[in-house]
Protein backbone atom coordinates (compact mmCIF):
# COMPACT_ATOMS: atom_id res chain seq x y z
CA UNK A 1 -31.46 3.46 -42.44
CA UNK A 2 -29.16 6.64 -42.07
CA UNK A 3 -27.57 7.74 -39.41
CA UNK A 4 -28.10 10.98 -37.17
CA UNK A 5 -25.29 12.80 -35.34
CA UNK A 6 -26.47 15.55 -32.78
CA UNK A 7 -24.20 17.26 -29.96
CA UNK A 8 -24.67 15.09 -26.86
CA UNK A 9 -24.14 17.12 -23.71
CA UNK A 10 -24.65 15.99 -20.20
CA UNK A 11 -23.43 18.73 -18.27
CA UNK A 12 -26.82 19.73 -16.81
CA UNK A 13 -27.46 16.58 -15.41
CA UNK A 14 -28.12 17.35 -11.81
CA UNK A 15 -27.75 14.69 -8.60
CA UNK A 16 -30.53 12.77 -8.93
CA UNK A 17 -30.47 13.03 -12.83
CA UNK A 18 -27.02 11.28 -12.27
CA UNK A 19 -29.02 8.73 -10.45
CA UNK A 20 -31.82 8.02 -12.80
CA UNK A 21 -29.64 7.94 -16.22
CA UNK A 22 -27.31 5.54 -13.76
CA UNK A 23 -30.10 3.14 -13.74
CA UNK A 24 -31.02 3.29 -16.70
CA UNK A 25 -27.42 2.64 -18.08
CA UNK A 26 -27.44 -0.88 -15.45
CA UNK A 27 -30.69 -1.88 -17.05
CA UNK A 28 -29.60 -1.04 -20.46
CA UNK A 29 -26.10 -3.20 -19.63
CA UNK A 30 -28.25 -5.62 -17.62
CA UNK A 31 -27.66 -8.49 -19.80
CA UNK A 32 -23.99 -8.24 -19.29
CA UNK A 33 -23.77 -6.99 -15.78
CA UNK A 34 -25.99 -9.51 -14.35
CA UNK A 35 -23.40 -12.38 -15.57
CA UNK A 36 -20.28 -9.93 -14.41
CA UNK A 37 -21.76 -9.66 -11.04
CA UNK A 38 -22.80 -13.24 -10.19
CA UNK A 39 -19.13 -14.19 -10.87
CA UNK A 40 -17.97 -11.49 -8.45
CA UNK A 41 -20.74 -12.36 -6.04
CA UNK A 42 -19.83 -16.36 -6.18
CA UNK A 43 -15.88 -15.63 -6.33
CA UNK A 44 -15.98 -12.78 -3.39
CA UNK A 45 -18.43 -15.37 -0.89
CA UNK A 46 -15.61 -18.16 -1.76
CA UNK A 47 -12.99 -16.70 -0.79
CA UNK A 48 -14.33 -16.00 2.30
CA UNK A 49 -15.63 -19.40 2.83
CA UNK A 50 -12.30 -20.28 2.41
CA UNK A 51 -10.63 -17.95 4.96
CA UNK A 52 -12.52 -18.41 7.41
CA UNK A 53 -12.74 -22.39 7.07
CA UNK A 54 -8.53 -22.11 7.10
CA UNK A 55 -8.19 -19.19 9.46
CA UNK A 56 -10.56 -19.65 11.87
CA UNK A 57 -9.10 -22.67 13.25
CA UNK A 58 -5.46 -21.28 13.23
CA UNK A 59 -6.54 -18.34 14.81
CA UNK A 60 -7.98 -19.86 17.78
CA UNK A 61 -4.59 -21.82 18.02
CA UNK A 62 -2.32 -18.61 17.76
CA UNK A 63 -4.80 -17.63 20.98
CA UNK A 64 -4.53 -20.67 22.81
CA UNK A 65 -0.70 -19.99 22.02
CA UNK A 66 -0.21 -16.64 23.81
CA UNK A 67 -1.96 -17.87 26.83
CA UNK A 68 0.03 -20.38 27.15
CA UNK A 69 3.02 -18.20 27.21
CA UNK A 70 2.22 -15.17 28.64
CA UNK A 71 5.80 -14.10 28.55
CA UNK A 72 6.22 -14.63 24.84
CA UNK A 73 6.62 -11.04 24.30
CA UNK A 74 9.45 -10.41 26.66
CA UNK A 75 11.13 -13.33 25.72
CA UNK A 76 11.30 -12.15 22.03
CA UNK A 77 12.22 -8.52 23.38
CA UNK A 78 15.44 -9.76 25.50
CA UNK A 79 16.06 -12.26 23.00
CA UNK A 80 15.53 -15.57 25.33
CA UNK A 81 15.66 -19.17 24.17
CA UNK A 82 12.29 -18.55 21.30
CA UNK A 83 12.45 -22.78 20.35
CA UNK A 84 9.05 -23.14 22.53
CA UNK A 85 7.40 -20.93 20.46
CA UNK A 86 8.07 -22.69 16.88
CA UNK A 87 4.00 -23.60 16.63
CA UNK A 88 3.52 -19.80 16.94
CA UNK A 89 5.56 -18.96 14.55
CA UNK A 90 4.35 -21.29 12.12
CA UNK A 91 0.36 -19.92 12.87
CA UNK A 92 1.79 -16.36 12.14
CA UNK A 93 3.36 -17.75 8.65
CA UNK A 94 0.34 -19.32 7.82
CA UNK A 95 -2.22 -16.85 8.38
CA UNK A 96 -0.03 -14.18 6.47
CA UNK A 97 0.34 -16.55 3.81
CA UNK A 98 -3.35 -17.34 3.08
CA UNK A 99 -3.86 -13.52 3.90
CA UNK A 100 -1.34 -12.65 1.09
CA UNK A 101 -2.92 -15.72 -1.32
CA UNK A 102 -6.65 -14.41 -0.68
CA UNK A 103 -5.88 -10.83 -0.54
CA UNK A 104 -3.86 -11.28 -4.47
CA UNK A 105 -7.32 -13.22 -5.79
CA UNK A 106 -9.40 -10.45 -4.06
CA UNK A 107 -7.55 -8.20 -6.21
CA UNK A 108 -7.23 -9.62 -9.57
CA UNK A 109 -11.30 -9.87 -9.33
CA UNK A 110 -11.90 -7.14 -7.86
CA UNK A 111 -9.89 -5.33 -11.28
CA UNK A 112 -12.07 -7.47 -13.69
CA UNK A 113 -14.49 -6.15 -12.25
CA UNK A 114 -13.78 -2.90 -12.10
CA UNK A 115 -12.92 -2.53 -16.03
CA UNK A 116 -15.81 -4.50 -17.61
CA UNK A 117 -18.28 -2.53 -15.43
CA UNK A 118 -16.94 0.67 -16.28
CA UNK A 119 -16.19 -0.13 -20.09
CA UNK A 120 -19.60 -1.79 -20.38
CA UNK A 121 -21.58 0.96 -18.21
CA UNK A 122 -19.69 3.86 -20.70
CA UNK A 123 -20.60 2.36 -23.98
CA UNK A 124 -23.98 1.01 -22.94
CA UNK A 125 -24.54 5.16 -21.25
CA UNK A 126 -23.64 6.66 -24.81
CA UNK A 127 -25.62 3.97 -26.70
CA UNK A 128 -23.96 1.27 -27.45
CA UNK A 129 -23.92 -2.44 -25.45
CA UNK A 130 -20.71 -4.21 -25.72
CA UNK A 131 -20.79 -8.36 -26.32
CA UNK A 132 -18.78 -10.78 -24.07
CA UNK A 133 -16.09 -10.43 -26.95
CA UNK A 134 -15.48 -6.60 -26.47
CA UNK A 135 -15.09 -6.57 -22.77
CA UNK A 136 -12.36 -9.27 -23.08
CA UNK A 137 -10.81 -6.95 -25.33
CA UNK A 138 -11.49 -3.89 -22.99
CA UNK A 139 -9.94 -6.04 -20.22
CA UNK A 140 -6.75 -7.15 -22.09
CA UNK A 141 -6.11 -3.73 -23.41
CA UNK A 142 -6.43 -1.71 -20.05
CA UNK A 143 -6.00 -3.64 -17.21
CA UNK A 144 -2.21 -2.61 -16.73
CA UNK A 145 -3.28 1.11 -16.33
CA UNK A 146 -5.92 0.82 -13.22
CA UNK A 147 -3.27 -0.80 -10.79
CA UNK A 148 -0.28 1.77 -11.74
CA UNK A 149 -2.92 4.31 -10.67
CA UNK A 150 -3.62 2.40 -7.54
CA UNK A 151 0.09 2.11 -7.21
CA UNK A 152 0.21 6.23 -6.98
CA UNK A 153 -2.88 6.55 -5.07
CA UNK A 154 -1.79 4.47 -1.95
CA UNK A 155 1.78 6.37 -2.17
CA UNK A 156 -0.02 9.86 -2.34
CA UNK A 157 -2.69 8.25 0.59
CA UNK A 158 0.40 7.26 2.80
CA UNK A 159 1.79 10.75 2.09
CA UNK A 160 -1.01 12.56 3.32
CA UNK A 161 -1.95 10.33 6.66
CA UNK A 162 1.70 11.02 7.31
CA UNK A 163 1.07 14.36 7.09
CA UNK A 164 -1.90 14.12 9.21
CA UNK A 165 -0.03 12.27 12.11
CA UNK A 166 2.61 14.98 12.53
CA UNK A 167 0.35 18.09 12.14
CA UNK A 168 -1.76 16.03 15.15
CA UNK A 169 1.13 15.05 17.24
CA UNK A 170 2.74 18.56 16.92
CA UNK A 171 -0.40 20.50 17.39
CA UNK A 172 -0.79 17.96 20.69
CA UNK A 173 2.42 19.10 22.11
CA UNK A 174 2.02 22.41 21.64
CA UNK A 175 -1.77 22.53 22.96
CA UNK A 176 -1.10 25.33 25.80
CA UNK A 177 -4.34 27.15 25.31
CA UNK A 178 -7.79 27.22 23.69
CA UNK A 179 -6.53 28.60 20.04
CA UNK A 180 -4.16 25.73 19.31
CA UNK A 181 -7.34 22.85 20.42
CA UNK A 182 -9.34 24.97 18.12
CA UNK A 183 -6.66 23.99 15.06
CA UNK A 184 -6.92 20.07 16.78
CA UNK A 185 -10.00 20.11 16.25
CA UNK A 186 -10.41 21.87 13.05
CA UNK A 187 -7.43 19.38 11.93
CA UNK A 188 -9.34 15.85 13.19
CA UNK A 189 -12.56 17.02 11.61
CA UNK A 190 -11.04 17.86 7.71
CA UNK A 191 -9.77 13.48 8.19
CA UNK A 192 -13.32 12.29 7.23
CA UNK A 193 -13.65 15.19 4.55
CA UNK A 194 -10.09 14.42 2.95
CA UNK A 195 -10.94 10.56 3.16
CA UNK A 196 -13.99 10.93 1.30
CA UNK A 197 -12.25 13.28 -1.02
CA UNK A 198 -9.41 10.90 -1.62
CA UNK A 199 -11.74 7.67 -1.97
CA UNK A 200 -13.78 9.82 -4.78
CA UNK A 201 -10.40 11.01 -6.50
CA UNK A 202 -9.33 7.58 -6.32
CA UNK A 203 -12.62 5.76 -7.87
CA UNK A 204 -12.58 8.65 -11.14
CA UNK A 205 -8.77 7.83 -11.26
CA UNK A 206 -8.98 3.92 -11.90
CA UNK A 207 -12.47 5.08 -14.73
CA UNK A 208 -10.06 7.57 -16.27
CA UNK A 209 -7.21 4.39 -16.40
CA UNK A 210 -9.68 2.46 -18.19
CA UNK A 211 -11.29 4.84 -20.27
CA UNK A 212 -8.72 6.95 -21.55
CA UNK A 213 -5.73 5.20 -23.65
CA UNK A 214 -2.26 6.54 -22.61
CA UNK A 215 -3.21 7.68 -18.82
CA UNK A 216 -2.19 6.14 -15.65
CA UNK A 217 -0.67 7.03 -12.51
CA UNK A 218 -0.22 10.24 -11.80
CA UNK A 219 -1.62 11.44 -15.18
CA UNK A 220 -4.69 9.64 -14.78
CA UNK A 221 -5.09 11.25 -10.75
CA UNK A 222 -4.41 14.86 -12.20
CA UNK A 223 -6.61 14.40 -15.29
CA UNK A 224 -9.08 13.04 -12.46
CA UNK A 225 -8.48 16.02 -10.33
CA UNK A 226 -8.85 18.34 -13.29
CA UNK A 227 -12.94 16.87 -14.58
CA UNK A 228 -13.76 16.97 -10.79
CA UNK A 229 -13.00 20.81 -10.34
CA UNK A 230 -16.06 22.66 -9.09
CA UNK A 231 -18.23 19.19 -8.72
CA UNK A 232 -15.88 17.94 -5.73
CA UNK A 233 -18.91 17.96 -2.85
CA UNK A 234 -21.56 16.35 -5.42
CA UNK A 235 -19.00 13.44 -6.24
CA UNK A 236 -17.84 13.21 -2.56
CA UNK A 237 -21.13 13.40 -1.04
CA UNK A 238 -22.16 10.35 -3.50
CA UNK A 239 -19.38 8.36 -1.74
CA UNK A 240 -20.56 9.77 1.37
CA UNK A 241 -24.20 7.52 0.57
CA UNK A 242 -22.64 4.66 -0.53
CA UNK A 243 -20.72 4.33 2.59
CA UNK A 244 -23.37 4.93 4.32
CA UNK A 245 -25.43 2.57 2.73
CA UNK A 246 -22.47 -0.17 2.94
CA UNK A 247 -22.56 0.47 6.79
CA UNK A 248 -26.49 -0.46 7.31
CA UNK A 249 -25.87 -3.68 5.42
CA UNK A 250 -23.21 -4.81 8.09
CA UNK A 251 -25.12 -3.28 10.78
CA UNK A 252 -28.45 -5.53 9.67
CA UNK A 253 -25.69 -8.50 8.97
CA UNK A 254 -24.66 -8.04 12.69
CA UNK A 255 -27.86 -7.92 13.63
CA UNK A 256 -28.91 -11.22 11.91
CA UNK A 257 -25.92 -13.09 12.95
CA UNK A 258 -26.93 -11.83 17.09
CA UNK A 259 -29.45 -14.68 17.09
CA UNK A 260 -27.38 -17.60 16.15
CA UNK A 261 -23.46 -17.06 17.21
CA UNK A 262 -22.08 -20.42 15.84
CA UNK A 263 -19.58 -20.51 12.81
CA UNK A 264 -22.29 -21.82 10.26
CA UNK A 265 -24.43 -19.47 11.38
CA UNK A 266 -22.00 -16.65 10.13
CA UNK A 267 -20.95 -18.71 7.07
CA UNK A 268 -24.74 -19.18 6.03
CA UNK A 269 -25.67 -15.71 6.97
CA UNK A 270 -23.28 -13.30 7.44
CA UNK A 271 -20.83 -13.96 4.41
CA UNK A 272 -23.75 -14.41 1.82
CA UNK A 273 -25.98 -11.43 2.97
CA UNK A 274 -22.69 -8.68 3.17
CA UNK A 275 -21.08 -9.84 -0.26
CA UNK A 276 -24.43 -9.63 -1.95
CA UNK A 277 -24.81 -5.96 -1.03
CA UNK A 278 -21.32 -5.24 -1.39
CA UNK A 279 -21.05 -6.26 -4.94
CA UNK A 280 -24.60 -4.16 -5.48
CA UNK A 281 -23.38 -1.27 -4.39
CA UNK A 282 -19.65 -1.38 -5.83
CA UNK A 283 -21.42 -2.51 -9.30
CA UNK A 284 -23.96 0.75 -8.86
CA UNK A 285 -21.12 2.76 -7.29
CA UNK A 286 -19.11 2.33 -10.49
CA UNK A 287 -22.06 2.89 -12.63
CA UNK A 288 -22.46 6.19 -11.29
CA UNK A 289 -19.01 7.34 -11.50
CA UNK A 290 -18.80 6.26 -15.11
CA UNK A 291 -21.96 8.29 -15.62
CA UNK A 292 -19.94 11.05 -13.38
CA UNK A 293 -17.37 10.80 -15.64
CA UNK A 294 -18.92 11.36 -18.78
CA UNK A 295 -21.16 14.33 -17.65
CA UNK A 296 -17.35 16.24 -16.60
CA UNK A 297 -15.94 14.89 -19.79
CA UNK A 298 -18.51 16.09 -21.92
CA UNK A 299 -18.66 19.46 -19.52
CA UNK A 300 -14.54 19.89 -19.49
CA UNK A 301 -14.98 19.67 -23.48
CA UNK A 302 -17.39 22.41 -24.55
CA UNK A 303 -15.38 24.59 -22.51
CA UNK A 304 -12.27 24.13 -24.47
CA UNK A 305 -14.41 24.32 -27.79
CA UNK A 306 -14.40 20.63 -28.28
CA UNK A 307 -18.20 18.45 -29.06
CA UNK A 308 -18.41 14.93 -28.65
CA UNK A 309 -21.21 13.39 -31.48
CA UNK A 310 -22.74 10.77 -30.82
CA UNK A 311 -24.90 8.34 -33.00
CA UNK A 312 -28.73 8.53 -32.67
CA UNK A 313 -30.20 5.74 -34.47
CA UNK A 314 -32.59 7.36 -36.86
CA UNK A 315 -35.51 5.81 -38.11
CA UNK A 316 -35.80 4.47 -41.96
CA UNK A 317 -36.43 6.30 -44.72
CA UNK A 318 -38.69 5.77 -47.53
């Protein structure tokens, strides 16, 4: 059998062509994703079994607490005899602490996740279906890159609501007459568009981290930045849907928990139903990106003269 190699382009792939050749790619990788995301599933609905089975109870405590000292907070402010108030203390400790604990394990998944999905979803997109044995591989070899670029992201995401919170508070003060409400409002209405921007720039960042050897940090975000130029309201307006979409599921999860308020309710329920969707949607969500990504990538290289070939198996000769 010989093999063919033709020019593979994907740059006219339109919005919903994103779409279809992103399902095909999950049912092409389904024998790998499906294992990938009953883990997640399982290991995201256990670790919030677990915080609410330890928090819950603390919690209530910590309440019980403050109404029993409604002076706590002056007390700590003039700097009054604070020995009465050792079992609040030691609720605050351990709620950060299993905060901390869950919020580390949420993480570490939550990369795993993020890397064999988008490894997986790339090779299985341009033909290829990687084995249990590759994405270990994949994983060991990348997984440092995706949180330096997370490290940059939340700097440059702290930067800008910074940036937001004095061009409110000085356009506030100054807000004398009808032109400087007009730049108010024009300022609180770009917040969603920039947060959708910045939640898009960030998801192509951490596939560009795992894709791309070398790249993290603030070379992966500019290299990012640079394949999303000119396709910035498609990609944005896809996050725009998932959110969207992420929102209904919590509404319907409210919904269903209305009927039966008790904590096993929520546990039996709640938990289940929202992590089942969640993991859906953040498998699909990085399924399209990946897709997303290779469409620019392809796109950014015929413009600069480069042609990726890919192998189209051929069928047998006599």
């Amino acid at each position: 059998m010989e093999n063919k190699f033709l020019p593979h382009s994907q740059s006219s792939l339109g919005f919903f062509g994103i779409i279809r050749e992103s399902i095909k790619t999950t049912s092409r990788n389904g024998k790998l994703l499906v294992p990938i995301l009953l883990f997640v599933f399982l290991s995201y609905s256990q670790l919030d079994f677990a915080q609410k089975y330890i928090i819950t109870p603390v919690t209530k405590d910590f309440v019980l607490q403050l109404a029993e000292h409604p002076n706590m907070v002056h007390d700590f402010t003039y700097g009054i005899d604070q020995t009465m108030y050792a079992g609040v203390f030691n609720d605050i400790r351990e709620i950060l602490l299993v905060k901390l604990l869950i919020m580390s394990i949420f993480s570490v998944i939550s990369l795993l996740f993020l890397v064999a999905t988008v490894s997986s979803s790339y090779e299985a997109h341009t033909a290829k279906v990687l084995g249990p044995k590759d994405i270990f591989l994949k994983v060991k070899s990348s997984w440092k890159r995706p949180i330096v670029t997370t490290f940059y992201m939340i700097l440059l995401t702290w930067g800008i609501s910074v940036f937001y919170t004095v061009c409110i508070g000085i356009t506030t003060i100054l807000a004398v007459n009808s032109w400087v409400f007009l730049l108010l409002g024009a300022i609180i209405v770009s917040i969603p568009v920039c947060y959708f921007y910045m939640t898009t720039l960030f998801v192509v960042s951490l596939i560009v981290s795992v894709l791309e050897d070398g790249l993290s940090g603030l070379k992966a975000i500019a290299r990012a930045a640079e394949l999303m130029k000119g396709k910035r309201l498609k990609a944005s307006f896809m996050m725009v849907l998932f959110a969207i979409g992420y929102g209904f599921v919590v509404l319907i999860a409210k919904f269903l928990a209305s009927y039966n308020r008790s904590f096993s309710a929520e546990l039996a329920i709640t938990i289940p139903f929202m992590n089942g969707f969640y993991c859906l949607l953040k498998l699909f969500m990085f399924v399209v990106y990946t897709v997303f990504y290779h469409e620019w990538k392809t796109s950014h290289d015929e413009k600069n003269g480069k042609f990726e070939y890919l192998p189209i198996a051929g069928g047998g000769e006599a």
